[in-house]
N, C-alpha and C. Protein backbone atom coordinates (compact mmCIF):
# COMPACT_ATOMS: atom_id res chain seq x y z
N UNK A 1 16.80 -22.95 143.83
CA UNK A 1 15.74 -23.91 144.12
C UNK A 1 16.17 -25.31 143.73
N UNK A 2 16.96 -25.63 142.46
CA UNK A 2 17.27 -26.81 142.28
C UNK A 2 18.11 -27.38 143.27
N UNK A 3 18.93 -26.83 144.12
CA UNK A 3 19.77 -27.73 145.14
C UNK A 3 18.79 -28.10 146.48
N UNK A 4 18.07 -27.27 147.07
CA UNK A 4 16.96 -27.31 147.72
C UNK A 4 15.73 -28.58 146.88
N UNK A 5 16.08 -28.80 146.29
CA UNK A 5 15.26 -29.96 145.51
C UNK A 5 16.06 -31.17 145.98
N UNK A 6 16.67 -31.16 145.29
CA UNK A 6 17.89 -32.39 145.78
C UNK A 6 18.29 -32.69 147.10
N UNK A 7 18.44 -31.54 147.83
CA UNK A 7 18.66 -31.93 149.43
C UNK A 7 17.37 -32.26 149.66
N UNK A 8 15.72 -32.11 149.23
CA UNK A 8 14.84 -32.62 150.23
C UNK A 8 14.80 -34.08 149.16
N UNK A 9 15.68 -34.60 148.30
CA UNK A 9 15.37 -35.77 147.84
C UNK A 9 16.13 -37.10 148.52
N UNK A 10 17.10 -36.28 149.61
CA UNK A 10 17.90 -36.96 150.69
C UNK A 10 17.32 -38.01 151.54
N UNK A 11 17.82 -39.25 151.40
CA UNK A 11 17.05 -40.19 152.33
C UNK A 11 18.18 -40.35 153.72
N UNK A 12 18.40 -40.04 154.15
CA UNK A 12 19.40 -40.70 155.37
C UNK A 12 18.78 -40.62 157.09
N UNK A 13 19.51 -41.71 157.61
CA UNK A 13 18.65 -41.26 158.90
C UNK A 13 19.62 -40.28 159.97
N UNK A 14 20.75 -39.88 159.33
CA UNK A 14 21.42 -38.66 160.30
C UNK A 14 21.17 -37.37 159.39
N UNK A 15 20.48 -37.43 158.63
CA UNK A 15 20.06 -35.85 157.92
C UNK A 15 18.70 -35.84 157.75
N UNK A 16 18.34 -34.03 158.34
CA UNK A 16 16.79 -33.77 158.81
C UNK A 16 16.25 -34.09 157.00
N UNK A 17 14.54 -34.98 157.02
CA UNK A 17 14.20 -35.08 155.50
C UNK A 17 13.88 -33.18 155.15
N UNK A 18 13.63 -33.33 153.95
CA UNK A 18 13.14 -32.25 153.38
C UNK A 18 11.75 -32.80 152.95
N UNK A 19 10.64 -31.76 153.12
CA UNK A 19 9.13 -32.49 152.75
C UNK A 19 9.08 -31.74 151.47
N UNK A 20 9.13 -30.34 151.71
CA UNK A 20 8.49 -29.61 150.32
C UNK A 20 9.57 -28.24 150.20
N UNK A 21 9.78 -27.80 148.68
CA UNK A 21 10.36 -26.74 148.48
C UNK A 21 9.74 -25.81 147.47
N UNK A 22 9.86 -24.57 147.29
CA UNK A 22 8.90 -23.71 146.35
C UNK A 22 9.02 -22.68 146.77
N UNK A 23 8.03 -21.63 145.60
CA UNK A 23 7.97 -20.30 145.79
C UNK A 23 6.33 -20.02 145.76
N UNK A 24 6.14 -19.26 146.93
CA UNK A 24 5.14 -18.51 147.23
C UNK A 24 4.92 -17.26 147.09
N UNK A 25 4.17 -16.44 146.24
CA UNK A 25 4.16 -15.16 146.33
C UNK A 25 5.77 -14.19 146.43
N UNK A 26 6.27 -14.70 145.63
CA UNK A 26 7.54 -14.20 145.71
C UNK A 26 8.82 -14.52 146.60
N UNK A 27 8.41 -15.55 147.85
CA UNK A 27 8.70 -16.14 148.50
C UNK A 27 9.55 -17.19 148.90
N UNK A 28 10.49 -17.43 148.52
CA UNK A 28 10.97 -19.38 148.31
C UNK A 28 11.36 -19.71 149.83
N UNK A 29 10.45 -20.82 149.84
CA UNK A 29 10.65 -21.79 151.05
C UNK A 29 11.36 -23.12 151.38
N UNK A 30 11.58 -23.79 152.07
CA UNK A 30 12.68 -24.88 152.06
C UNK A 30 11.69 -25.51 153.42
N UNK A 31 10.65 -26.27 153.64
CA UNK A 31 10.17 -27.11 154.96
C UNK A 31 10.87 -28.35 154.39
N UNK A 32 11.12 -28.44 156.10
CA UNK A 32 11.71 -29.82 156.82
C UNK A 32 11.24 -30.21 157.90
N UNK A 33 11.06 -31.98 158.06
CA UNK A 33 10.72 -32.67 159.58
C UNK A 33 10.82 -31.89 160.78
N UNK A 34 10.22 -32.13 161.67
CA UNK A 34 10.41 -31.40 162.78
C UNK A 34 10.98 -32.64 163.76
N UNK A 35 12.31 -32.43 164.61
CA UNK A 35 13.06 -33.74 164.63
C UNK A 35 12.65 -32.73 166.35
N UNK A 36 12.24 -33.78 166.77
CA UNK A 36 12.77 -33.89 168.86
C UNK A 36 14.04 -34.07 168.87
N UNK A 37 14.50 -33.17 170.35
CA UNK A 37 15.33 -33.74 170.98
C UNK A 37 16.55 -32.72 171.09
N UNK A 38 17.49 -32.86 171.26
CA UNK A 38 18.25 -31.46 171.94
C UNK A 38 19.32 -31.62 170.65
N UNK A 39 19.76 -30.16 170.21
CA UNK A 39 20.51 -30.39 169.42
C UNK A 39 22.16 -30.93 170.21
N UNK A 40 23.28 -30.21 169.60
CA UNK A 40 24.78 -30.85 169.87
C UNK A 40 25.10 -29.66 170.52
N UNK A 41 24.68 -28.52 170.32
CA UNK A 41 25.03 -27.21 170.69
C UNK A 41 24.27 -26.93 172.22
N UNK A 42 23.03 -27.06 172.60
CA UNK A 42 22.49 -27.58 173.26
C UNK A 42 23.22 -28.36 174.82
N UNK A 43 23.66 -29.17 174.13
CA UNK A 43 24.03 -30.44 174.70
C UNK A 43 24.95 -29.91 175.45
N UNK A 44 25.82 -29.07 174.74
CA UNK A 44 27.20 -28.43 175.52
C UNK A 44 26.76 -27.06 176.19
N UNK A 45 25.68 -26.30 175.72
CA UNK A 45 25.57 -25.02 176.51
C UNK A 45 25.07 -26.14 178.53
N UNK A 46 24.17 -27.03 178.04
CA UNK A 46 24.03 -27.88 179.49
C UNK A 46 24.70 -28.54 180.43
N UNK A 47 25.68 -29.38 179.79
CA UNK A 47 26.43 -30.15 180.25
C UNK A 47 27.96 -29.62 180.30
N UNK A 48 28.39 -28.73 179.84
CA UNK A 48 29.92 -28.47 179.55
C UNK A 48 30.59 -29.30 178.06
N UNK A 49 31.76 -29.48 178.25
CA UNK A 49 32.54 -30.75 177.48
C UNK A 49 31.95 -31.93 177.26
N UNK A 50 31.57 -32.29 176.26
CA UNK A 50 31.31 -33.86 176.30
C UNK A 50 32.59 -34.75 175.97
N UNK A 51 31.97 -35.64 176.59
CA UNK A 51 32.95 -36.33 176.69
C UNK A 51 33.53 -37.40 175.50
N UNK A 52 35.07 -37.97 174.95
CA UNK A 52 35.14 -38.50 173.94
C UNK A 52 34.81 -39.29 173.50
N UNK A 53 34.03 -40.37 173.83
CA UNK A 53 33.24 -41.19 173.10
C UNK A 53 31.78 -40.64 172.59
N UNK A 54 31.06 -39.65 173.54
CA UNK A 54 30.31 -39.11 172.41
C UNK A 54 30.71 -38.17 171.62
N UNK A 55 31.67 -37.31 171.69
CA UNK A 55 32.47 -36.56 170.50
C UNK A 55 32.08 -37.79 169.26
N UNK A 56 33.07 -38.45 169.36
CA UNK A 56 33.42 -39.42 168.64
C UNK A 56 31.71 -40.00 167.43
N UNK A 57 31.22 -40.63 168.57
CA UNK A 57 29.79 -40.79 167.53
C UNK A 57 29.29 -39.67 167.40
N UNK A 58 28.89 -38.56 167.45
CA UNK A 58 28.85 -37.43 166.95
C UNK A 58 29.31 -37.30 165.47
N UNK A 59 30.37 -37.22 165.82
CA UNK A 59 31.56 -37.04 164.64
C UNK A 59 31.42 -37.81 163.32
N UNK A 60 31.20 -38.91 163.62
CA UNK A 60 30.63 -40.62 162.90
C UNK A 60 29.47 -40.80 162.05
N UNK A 61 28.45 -39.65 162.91
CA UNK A 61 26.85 -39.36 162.35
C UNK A 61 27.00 -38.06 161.60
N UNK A 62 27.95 -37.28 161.97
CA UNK A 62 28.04 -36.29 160.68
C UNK A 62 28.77 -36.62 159.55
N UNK A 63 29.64 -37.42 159.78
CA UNK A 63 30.68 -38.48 158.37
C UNK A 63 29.80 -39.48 157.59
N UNK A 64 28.68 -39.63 157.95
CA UNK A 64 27.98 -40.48 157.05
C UNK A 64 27.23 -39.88 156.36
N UNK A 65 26.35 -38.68 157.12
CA UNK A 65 25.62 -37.61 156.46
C UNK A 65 26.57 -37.24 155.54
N UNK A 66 27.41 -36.51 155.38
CA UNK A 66 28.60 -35.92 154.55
C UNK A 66 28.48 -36.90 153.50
N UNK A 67 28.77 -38.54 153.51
CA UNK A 67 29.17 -39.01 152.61
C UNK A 67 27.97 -39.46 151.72
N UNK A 68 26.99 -39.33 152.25
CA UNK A 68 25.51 -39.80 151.52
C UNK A 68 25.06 -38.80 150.92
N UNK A 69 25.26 -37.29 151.47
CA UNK A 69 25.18 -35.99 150.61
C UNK A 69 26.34 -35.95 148.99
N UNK A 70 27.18 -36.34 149.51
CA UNK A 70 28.47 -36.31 148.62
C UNK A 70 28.34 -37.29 147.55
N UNK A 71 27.44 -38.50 147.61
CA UNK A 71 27.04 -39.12 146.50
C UNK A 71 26.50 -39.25 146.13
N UNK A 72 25.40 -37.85 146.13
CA UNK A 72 24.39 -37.38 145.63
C UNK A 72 24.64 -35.96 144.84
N UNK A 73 25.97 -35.45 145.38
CA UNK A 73 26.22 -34.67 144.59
C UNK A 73 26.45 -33.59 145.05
N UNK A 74 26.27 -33.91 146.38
CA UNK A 74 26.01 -32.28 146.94
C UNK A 74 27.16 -31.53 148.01
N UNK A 75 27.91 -32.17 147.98
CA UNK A 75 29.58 -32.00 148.85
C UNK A 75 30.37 -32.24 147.84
């Protein structure tokens, strides 16, 4: 539960927020935002290959997530 604490204490705008974490009836839960929009996986079951410039920012928006997790402690 304590890392699940810390990831919903994450502010970034390429990582989903965390609202609330806990245990219910024996239960432990982890809710998060509910984000629109098609994921990356998605994207390729529709379209095929994407192409390298969106690879690229793709790639860019998960390297920042990574590094804002990572100086928080959590990578």
């Amino acid at each position: 539960i304590s890392e699940a604490r810390t990831v919903a204490r994450l502010n970034h705008e390429n990582i989903v927020a965390g609202i609330d974490v806990g245990e219910a009836d024996g239960t432990y839960y982890f809710a998060m935002e509910h984000v629109e929009g098609e994921s990356v996986a998605g994207m390729i079951e529709r379209q095929g290959v994407i192409d390298e410039r969106t690879a690229l920012q793709i790639g860019a928006q998960i390297a920042r997530a990574l590094a804002h997790a990572h100086k928080h402690g959590l990578v």
